[in-house]
Protein backbone atom coordinates (compact mmCIF):
# COMPACT_ATOMS: atom_id res chain seq x y z
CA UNK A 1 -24.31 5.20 -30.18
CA UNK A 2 -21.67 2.96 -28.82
CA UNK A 3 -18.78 4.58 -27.16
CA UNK A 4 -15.08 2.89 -28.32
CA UNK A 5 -13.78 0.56 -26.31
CA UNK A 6 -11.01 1.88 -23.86
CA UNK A 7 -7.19 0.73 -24.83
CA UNK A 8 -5.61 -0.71 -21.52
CA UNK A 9 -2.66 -2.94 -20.43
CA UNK A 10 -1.97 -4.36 -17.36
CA UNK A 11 1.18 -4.53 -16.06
CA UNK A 12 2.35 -7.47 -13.53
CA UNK A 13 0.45 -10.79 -13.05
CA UNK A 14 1.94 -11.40 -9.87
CA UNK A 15 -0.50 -9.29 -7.55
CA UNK A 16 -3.22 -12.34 -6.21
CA UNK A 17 -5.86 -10.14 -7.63
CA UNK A 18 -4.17 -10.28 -11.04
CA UNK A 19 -5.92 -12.88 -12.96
CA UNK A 20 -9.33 -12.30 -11.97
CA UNK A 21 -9.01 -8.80 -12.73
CA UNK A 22 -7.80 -9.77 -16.91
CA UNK A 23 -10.76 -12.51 -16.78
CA UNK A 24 -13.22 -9.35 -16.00
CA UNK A 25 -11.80 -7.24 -18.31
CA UNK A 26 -11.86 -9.74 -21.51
CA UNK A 27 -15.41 -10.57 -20.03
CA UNK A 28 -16.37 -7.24 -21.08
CA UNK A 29 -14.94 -6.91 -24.87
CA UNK A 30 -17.38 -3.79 -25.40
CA UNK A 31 -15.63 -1.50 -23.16
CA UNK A 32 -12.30 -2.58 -23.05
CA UNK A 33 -9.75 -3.87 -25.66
CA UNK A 34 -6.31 -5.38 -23.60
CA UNK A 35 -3.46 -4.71 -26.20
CA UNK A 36 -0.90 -6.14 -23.81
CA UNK A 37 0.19 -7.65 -20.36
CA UNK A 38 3.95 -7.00 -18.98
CA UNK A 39 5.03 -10.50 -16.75
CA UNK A 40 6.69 -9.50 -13.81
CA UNK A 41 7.90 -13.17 -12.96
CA UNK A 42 11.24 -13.25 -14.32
CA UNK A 43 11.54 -10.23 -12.04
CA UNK A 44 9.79 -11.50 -8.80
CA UNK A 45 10.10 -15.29 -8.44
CA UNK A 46 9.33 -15.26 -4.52
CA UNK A 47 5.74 -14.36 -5.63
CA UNK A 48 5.87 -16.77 -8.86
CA UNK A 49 3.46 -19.34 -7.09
CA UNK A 50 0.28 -16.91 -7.08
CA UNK A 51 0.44 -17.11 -10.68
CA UNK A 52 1.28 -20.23 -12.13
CA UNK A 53 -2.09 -21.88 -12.15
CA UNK A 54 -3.54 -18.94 -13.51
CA UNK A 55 -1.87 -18.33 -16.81
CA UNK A 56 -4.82 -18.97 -19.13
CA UNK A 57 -6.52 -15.97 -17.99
CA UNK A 58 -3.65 -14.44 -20.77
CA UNK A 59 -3.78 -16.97 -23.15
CA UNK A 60 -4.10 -15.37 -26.56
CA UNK A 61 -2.74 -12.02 -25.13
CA UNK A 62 0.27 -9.85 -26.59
CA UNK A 63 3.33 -9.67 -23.83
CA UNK A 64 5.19 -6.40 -23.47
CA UNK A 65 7.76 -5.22 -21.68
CA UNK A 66 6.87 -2.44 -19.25
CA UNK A 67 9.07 -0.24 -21.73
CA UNK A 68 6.72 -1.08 -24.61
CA UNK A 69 3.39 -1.07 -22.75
CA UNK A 70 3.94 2.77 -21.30
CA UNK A 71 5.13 3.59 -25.24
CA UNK A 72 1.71 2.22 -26.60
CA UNK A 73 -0.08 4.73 -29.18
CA UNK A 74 -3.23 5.57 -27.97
CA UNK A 75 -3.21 4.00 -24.46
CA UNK A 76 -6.23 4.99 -22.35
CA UNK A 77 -5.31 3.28 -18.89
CA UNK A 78 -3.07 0.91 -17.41
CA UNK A 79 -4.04 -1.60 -14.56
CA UNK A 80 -0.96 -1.95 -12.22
CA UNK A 81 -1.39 -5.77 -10.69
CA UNK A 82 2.33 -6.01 -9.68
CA UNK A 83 3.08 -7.62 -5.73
CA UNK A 84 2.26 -5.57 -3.42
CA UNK A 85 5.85 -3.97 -2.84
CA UNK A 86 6.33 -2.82 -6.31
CA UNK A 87 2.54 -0.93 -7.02
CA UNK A 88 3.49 2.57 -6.02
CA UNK A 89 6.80 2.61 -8.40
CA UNK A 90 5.21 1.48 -10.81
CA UNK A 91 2.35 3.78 -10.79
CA UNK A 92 4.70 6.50 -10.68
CA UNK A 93 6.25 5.31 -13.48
CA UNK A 94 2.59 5.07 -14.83
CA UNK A 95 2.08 8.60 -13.58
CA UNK A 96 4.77 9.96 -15.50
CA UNK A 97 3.34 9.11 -18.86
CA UNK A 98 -0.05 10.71 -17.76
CA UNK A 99 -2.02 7.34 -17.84
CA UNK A 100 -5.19 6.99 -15.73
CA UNK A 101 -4.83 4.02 -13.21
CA UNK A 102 -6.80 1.05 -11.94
CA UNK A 103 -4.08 0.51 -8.84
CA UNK A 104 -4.20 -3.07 -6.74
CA UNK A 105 -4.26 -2.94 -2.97
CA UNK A 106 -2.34 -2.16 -0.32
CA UNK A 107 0.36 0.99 -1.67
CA UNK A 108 2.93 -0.18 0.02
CA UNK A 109 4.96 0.32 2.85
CA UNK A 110 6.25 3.92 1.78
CA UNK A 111 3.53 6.12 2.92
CA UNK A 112 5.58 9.71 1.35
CA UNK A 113 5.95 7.64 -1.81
CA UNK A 114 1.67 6.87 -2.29
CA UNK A 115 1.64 11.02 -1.43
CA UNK A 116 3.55 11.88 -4.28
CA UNK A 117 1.42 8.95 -6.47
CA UNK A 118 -1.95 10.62 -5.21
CA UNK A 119 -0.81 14.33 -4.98
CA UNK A 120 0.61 13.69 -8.95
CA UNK A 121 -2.58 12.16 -10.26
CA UNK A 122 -4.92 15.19 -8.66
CA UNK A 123 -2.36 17.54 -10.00
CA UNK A 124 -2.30 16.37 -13.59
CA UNK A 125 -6.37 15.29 -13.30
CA UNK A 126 -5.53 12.02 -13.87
CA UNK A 127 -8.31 9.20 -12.80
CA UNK A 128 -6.82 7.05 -10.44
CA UNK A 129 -8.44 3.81 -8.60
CA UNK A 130 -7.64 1.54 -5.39
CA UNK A 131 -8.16 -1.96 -6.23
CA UNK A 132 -10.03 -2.93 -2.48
CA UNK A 133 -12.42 -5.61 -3.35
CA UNK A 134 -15.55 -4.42 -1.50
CA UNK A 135 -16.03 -1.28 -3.41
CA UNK A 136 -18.53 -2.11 -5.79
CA UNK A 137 -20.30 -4.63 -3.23
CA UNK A 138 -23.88 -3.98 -3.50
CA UNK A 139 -23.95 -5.15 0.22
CA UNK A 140 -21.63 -2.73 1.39
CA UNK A 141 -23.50 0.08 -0.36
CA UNK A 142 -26.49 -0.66 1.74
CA UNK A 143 -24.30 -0.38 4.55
CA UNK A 144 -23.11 2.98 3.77
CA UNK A 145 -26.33 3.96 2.64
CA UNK A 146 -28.20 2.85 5.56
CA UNK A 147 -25.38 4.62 8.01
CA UNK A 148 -25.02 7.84 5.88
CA UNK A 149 -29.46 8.42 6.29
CA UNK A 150 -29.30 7.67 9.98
CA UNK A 151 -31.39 4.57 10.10
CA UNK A 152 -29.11 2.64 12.66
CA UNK A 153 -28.39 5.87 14.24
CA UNK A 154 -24.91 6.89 16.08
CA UNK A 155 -22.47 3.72 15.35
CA UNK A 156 -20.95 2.43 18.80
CA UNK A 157 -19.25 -0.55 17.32
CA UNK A 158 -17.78 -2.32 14.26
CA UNK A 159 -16.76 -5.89 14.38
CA UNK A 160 -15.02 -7.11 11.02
CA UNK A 161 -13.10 -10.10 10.17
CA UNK A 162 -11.34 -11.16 6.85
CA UNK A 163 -10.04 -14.37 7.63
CA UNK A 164 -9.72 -17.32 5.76
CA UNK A 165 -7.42 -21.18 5.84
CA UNK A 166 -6.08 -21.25 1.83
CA UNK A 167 -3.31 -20.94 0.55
CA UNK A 168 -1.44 -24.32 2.55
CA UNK A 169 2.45 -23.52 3.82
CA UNK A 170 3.34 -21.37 0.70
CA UNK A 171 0.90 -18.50 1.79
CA UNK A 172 2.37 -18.63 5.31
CA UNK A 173 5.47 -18.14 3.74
CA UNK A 174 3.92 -15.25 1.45
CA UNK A 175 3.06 -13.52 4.82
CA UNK A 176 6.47 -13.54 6.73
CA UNK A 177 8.14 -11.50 4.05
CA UNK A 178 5.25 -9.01 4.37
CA UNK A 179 5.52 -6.08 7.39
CA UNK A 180 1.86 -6.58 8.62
CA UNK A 181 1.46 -9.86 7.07
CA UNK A 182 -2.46 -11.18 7.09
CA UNK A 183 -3.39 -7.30 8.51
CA UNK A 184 -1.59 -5.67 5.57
CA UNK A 185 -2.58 -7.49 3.10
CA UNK A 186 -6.16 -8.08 3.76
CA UNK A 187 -7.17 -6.53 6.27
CA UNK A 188 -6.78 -3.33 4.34
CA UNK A 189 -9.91 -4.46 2.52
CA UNK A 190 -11.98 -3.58 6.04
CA UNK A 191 -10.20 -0.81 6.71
CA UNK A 192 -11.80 0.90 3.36
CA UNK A 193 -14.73 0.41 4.52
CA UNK A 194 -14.69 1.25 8.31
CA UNK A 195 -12.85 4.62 7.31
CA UNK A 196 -15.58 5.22 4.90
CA UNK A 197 -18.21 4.75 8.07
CA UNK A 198 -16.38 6.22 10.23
CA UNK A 199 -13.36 8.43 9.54
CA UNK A 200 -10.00 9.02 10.53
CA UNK A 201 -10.00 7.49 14.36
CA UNK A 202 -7.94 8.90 17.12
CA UNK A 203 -5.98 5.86 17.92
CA UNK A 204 -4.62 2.51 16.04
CA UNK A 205 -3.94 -0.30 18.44
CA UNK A 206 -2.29 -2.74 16.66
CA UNK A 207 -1.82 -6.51 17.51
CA UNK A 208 -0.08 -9.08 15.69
CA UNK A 209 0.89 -12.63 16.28
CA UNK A 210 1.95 -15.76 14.77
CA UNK A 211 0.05 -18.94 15.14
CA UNK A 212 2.19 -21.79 16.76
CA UNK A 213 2.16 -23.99 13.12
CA UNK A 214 4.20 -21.31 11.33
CA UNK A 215 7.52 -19.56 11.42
CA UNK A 216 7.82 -16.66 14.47
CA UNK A 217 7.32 -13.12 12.89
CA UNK A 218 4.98 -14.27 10.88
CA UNK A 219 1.83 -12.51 10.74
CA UNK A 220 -0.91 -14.80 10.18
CA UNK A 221 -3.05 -13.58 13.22
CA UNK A 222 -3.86 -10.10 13.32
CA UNK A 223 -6.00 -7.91 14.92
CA UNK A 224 -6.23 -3.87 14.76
CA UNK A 225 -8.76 -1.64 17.13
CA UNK A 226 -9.37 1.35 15.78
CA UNK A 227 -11.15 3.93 18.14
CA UNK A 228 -13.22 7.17 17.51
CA UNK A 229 -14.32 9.34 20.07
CA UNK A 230 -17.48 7.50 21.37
CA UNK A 231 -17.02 4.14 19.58
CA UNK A 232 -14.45 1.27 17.98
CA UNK A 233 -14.01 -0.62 15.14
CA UNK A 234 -11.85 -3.97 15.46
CA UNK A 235 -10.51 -5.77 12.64
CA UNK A 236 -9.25 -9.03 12.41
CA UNK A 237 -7.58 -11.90 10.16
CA UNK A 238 -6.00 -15.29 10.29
CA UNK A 239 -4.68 -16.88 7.53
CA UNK A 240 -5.20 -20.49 10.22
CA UNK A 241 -9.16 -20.00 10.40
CA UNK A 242 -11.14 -23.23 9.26
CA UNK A 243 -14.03 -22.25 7.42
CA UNK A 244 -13.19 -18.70 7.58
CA UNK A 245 -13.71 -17.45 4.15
CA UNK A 246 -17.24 -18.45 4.33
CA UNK A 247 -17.47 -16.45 7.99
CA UNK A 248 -15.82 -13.68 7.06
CA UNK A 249 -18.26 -10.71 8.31
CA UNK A 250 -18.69 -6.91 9.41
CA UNK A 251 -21.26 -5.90 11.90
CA UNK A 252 -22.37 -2.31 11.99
CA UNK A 253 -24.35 -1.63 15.76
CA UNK A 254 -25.52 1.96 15.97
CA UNK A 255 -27.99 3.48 18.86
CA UNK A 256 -31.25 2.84 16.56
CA UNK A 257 -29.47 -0.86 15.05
CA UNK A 258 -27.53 -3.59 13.76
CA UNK A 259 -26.52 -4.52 10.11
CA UNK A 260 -24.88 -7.12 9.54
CA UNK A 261 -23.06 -8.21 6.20
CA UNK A 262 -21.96 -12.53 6.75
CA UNK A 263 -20.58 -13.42 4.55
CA UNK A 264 -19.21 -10.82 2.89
CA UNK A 265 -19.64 -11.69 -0.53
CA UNK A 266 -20.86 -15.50 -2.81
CA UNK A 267 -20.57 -16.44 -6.24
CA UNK A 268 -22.61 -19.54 -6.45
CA UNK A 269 -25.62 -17.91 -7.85
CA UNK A 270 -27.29 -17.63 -4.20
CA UNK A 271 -28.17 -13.51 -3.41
CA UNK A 272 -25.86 -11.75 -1.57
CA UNK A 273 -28.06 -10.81 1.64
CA UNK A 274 -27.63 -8.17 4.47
CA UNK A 275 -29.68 -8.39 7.71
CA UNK A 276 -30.64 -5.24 9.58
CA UNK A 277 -32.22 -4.64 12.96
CA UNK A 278 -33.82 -1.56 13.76
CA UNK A 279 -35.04 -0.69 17.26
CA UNK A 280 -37.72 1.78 15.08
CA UNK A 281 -38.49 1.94 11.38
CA UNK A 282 -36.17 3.59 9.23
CA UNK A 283 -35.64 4.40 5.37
CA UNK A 284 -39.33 2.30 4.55
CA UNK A 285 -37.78 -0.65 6.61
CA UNK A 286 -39.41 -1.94 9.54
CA UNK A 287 -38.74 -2.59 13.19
CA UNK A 288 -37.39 -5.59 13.95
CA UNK A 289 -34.95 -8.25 11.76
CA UNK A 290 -34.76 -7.65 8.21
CA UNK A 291 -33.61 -9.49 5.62
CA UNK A 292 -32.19 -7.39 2.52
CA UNK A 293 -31.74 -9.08 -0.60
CA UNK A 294 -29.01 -7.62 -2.79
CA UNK A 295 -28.55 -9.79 -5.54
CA UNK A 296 -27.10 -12.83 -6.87
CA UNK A 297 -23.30 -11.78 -8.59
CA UNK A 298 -20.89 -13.86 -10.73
CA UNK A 299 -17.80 -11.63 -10.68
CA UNK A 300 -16.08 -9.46 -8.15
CA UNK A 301 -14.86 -6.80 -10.28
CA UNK A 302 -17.28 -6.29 -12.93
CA UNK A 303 -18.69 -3.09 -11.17
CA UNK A 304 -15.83 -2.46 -9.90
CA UNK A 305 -13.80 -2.01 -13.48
CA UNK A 306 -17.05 -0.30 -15.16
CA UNK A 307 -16.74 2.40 -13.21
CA UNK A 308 -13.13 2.93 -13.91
CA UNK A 309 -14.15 2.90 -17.49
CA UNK A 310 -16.25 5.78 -16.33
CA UNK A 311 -14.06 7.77 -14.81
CA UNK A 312 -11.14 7.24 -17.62
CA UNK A 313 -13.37 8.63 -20.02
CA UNK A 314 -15.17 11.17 -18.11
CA UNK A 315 -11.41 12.55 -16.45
CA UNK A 316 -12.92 11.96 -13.10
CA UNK A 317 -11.86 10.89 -9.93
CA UNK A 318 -14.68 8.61 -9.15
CA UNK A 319 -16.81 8.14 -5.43
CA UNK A 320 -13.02 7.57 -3.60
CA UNK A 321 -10.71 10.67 -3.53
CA UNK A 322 -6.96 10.64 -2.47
CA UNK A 323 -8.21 12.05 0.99
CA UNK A 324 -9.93 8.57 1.64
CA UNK A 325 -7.44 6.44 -0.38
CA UNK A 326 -4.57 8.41 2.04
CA UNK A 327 -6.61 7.68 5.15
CA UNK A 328 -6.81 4.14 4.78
CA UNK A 329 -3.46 3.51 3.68
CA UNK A 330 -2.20 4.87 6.91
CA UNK A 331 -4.82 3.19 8.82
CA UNK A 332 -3.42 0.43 7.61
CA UNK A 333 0.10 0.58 8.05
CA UNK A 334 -0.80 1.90 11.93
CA UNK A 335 -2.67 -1.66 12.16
CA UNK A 336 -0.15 -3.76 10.36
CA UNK A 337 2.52 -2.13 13.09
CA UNK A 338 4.23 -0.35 10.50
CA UNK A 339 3.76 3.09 11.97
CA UNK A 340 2.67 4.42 15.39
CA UNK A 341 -0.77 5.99 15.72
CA UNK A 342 -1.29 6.64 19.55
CA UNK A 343 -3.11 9.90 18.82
């Protein structure tokens, strides 16, 4: 038997994550039915150009006012795609009409104001989820996998880097405005993932530059070491790397191996492969260089969004609880320079 679809909105196409996010959802008319999109343009025009070319992703859609789209009879959930400054009051606004949220990434630069979002949520049971892009990676999920049984043994090390050389001037431009620039905005997508490795690290060394092409203060060449007891994580990203999409990477060394996920993720109908070294066999894998194949995927999100249809309907919090999504938000805003983590 067929379960109905859920009844969602999404409110602000302005987030770069936005558009991709309403192609998913009308990809999958069987589990969700979008009854209405608020624009957020008229009320953020510095962010206006990470839209424009992606309008027909709404084409046929219903526009609301954020007014009308919390007021909808028989809303299930609400997807909150708004700029990056603006997520955390609007999910409080969200919050206050006891809707289950898809959130996008990073909360913002108010870390007391993403307590009150995630302490609300967990008080009312509402389902709430971070919008970081790896999440439903099936590459990533090795990693985890292979750390959490011990294969690699005791991590030492992780090297990650999320750079990339789109965007042209208006993207630089995009960055100076943002406290953290490159580091905040992406580089919180690493920081999921090496706090899900490794924890909550005793120090956050930020450092953040400008390369010489752009305007000074703004943060287009980041990099944030984040060290644990008896090993270090560093993350980096430049929005000035040629080729650097296709080289963005995270290495994982432990005592026993390596595993190494470059690139990160591919659309083009290729599988998405992870290669793992082990000094001995582990988990029915064999000394020496593997090669793991995880799959060939079309869409980003797809995973992703089913399991937030999942936990909307089951009243669950899902595999990420506000304990993680709170660590890596102020991981984050230690390695964007935003606050001081020096123990």
């Amino acid at each position: 038997m067929s379960m109905p679809r859920l009844r969602v909105v999404q409110i602000g196409i302005c987030h770069e994550h936005a558009a991709a996010k309403m192609r998913t959802l009308r990809a999958l008319p069987e589990v969700f039915e979008v009854v209405g999109v608020v624009d957020d343009r008229t009320l953020h025009a510095a962010s206006a150009h990470i839209v424009e070319e992606c309008l027909t992703a709404y084409d046929g859609l219903t526009w609301l006012s954020e007014a009308e789209a919390l007021a909808m009879p028989g809303l299930d959930a609400v997807l909150v795609e708004t700029p990056n400054a603006d997520l955390v009051a609007t999910a409080l606004r969200c919050l206050e009409h006891d809707l289950p949220m898809h959130m996008d990434k990073p909360a913002g630069w108010d870390l007391a104001a993403f307590d009150r979002l995630l302490s609300g949520c967990d008080a009312r049971g509402l389902p709430f989820q971070m919008g970081f892009m790896f999440r439903a990676n099936p590459a990533f999920a090795f990693c985890a996998q292979a750390v959490q049984a011990g294969w690699i043994g005791e991590i030492s090390s992780i090297q990650a880097d999320m750079s990339h050389d789109y965007g042209g001037e208006a993207y630089q431009r995009y960055l100076a405005r943002m406290p953290g620039g490159i580091m905040f905005n992406l580089g919180c997508h690493l920081i999921d993932a090496v706090a899900g490795l490794l924890g909550r690290p005793q120090r956050v060394v930020p450092l953040n530059l400008s390369t010489s092409d752009v305007a000074d203060g703004t943060a287009n060449l980041c990099q944030a070491t984040l060290i644990y007891p008896h090993a270090f994580a560093t993350v980096n990203a430049c929005s000035r790397k040629a080729g650097g999409l296709d080289a963005r990477r995270m290495v994982v060394c432990g005592s026993n191996g390596t595993i190494e996920l470059s690139p990160l993720e591919r659309f083009d109908g290729q599988p998405l492969a992870v290669h793992l070294t082990l000094r001995e066999a582990r988990g029915g894998h064999p000394a020496g260089r593997s090669v793991i194949d995880c799959g060939a995927r079309r869409d980003r999100y797809r995973e992703h969004l089913l399991e937030f249809a999942d936990m909307v309907r089951t009243r669950t919090r899902g595999r990420h609880g506000s304990a993680h999504d709170r660590l890596v938000h102020e991981i984050t805003l230690a390695a964007s320079g935003c606050i001081d983590w020096t123990a």
